[in-house]
Structure formats: structure tokens, C-alpha cells
Protein backbone atom coordinates (compact mmCIF):
# COMPACT_ATOMS: atom_id res chain seq x y z
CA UNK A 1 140.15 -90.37 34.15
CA UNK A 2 142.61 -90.68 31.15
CA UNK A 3 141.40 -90.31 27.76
CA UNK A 4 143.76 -89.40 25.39
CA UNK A 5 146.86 -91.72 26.49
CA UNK A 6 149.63 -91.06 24.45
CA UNK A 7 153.68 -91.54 25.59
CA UNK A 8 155.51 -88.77 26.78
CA UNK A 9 159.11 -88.00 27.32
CA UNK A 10 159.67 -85.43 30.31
CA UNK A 11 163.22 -84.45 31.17
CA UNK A 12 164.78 -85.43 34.55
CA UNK A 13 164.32 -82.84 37.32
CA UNK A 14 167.62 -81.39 38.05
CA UNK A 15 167.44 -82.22 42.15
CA UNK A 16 166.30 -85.90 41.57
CA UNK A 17 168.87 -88.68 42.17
CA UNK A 18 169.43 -91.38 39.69
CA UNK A 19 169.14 -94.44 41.12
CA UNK A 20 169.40 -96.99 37.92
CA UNK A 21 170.57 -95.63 34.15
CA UNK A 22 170.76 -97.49 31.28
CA UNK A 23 170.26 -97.29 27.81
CA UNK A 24 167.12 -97.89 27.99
CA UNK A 25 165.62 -97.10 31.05
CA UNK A 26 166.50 -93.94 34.17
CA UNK A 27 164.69 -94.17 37.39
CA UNK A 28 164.98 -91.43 39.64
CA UNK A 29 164.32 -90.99 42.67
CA UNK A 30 162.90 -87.92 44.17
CA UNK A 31 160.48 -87.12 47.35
CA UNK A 32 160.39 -90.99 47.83
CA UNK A 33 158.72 -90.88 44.39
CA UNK A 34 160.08 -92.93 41.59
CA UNK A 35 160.59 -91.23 37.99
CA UNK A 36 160.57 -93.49 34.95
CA UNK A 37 162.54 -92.45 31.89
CA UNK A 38 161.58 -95.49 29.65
CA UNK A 39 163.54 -95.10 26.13
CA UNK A 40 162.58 -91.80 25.85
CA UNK A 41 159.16 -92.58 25.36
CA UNK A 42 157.46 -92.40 28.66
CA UNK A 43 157.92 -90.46 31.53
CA UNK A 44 155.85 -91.25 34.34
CA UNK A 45 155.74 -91.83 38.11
CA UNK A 46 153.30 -94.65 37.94
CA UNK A 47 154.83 -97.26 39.29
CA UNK A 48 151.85 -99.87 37.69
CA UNK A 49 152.50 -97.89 34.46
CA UNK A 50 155.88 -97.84 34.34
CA UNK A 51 155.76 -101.85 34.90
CA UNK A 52 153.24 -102.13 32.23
CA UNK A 53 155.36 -100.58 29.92
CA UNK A 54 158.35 -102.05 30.59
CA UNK A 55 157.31 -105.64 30.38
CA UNK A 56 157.18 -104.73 26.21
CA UNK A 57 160.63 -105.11 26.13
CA UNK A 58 162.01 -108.45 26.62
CA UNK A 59 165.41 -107.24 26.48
CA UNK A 60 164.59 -105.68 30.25
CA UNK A 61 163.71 -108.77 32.06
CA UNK A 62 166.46 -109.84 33.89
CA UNK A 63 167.78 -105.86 35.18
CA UNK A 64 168.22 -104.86 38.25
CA UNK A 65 165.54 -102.24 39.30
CA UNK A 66 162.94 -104.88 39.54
CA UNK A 67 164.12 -105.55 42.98
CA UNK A 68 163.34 -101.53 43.48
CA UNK A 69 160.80 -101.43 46.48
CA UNK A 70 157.25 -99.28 46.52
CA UNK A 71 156.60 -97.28 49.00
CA UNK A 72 152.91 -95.34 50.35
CA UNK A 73 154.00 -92.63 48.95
CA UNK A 74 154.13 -94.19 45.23
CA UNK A 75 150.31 -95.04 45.75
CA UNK A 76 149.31 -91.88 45.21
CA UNK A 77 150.29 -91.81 41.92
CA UNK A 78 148.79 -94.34 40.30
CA UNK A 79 145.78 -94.02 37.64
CA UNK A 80 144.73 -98.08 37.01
CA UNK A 81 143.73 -96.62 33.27
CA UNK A 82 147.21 -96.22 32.18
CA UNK A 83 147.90 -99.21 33.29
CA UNK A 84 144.85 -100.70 31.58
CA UNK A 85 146.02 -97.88 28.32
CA UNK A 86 149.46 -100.26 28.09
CA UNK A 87 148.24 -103.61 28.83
CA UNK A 88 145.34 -103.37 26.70
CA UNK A 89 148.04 -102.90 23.38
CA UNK A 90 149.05 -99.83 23.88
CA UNK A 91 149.90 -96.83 21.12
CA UNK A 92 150.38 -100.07 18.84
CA UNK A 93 146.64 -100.95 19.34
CA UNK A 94 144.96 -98.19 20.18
CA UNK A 95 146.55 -95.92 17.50
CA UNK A 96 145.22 -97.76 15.11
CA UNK A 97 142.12 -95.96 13.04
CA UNK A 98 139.34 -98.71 13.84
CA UNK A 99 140.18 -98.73 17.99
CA UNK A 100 139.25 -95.63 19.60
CA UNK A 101 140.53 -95.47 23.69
CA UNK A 102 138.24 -93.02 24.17
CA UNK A 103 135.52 -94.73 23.70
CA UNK A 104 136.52 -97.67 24.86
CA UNK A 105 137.56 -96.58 28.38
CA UNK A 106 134.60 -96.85 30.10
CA UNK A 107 134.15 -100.63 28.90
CA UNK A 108 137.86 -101.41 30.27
CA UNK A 109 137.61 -99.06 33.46
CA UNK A 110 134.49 -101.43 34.36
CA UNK A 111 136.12 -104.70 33.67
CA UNK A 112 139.68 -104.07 34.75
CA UNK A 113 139.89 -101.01 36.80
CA UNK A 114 139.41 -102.06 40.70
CA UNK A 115 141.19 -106.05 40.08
CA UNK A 116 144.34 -103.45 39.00
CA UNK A 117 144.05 -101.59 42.04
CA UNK A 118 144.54 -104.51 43.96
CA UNK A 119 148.22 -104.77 42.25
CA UNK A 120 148.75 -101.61 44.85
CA UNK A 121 149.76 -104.19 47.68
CA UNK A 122 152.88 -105.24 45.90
CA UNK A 123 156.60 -104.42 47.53
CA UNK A 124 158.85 -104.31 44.78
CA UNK A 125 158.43 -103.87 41.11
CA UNK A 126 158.50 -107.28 40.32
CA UNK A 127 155.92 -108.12 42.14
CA UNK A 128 153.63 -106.07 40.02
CA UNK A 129 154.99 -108.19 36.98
CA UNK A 130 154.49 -111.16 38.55
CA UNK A 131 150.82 -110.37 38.58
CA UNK A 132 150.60 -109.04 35.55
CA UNK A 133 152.14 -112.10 33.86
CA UNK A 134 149.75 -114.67 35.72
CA UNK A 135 146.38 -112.39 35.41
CA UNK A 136 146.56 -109.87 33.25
CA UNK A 137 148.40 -110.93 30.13
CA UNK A 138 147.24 -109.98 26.54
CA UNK A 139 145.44 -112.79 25.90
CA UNK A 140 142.70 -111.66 29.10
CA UNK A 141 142.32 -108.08 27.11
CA UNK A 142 142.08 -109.96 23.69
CA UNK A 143 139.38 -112.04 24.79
CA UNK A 144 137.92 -109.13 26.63
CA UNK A 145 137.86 -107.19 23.26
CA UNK A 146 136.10 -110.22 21.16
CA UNK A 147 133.43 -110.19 23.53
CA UNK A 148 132.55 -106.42 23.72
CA UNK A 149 133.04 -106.62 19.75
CA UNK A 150 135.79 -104.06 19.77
CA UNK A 151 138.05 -106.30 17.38
């Protein structure tokens, strides 16, 4: 389980074909496994993640790779906690000296963790933000964090 979740930048694996570049965003593709170079801030091959992180960017709404499909494969790699992690408020939330992820985690893995899980029956990226918009926008974790008196 995640409990230090902080962004990373990873550089692209020299045998992995880019299949969408952009000034902000390079998804590779490599094994059948996606990699997500978001603004050199995150490098992960989450696909719920990756989704998560994106949707911070309103300039990235209307691109093309949210048509990109998921494959079995993909499912593997996903850890509903980073998902939560980004949701949640992110490095803007959690970095801040009164929140604490860590000890938080256990509180959100309860509450969030297996409804996330369920996101893994999407087909394309944009049906993850679909969901995410209708069920699991900030206001749900805002709330969430009033009542368990973390804010």
C-alpha cells in the first residue's frame, strides 16, 4: 500500500513506442502497457492514476488520447491509493504541514478503495473520467475529510 505518494518523473524506455506527444503529456506504449509522461511530473503506468492526474489540467480536456483503450493487461497495474493520493488534493493538499497521507491512508483506503476498483471495467480513458467527474469529484473527498475531522 502507498504511503509516501509523491510525483515522479521517469524517462521513456528507449524500446517503447510513442503513441501521443505533446507538450504536456507522452504516452507510450510498451508490452500492451501504457506509460504516462504527465508534464514531467509523473510517470506512471496507472492508467486510474494517470486519469486522476490529468483531469488537474483543464487545458487537457478536449485531446485526443482519451479515446486510448485499456486493456487486461493495464489492470495489473493499478494501486486504487494513488488514485485516491490525486483525487483526494494531491501534493497541493497533502503537502501541506497539518495533512499527513500517511496517516490518513487507512481512513481513505476504507472509504474509497474497493468503489475505485470498480472504475477497472472502463474501455477507454475517458471512461474513467467520466466516473470520476459524476462520483468522485472533490467535493465527495472534502466532505469525506470534514467528517473524519481531517480539515
Amino acid at each position: 500500500m502507498l504511503i509516501n505518494k509523491k510525483t515522479n518523473s521517469k524517462k521513456v524506455a528507449v524500446n517503447s513506442k510513442v503513441i501521443y506527444n505533446s507538450h504536456a503529456v507522452t504516452i507510450t506504449l510498451e508490452d500492451k502497457i501504457y506509460g504516462f509522461d504527465i508534464y514531467n511530473k509523473l510517470y506512471t503506468n496507472d492508467v486510474l492514476e494517470a486519469v486522476a492526474f490529468l483531469m488537474k489540467y483543464p487545458n487537457l480536456q478536449n485531446e485526443e488520447f482519451w479515446n486510448l483503450e485499456i486493456t487486461e493487461k493495464m489492470l495489473y497495474y493499478i494501486n486504487p491509493m494513488n488514485t485516491i493520493y490525486w483525487l483526494s488534493g494531491g501534493d497541493e493538499f497533502w503537502d501541506n504541514y497539518e495533512f499527513n497521507w500517511a496517516e490518513n491512508i487507512d481512513l481513505y483506503s476504507r472509504k474509497f478503495e474497493k468503489e475505485i476498483l470498480k472504475m477497472r471495467k472502463a474501455k477507454t480513458l475517458n471512461d474513467i473520467r467520466e466516473v470520476i467527474q459524476s462520483d468522485y469529484n472533490l467535493d465527495i473527498f472534502y466532505e469525506f475529510a470534514l467528517s473524519k475531522e481531517i480539515i
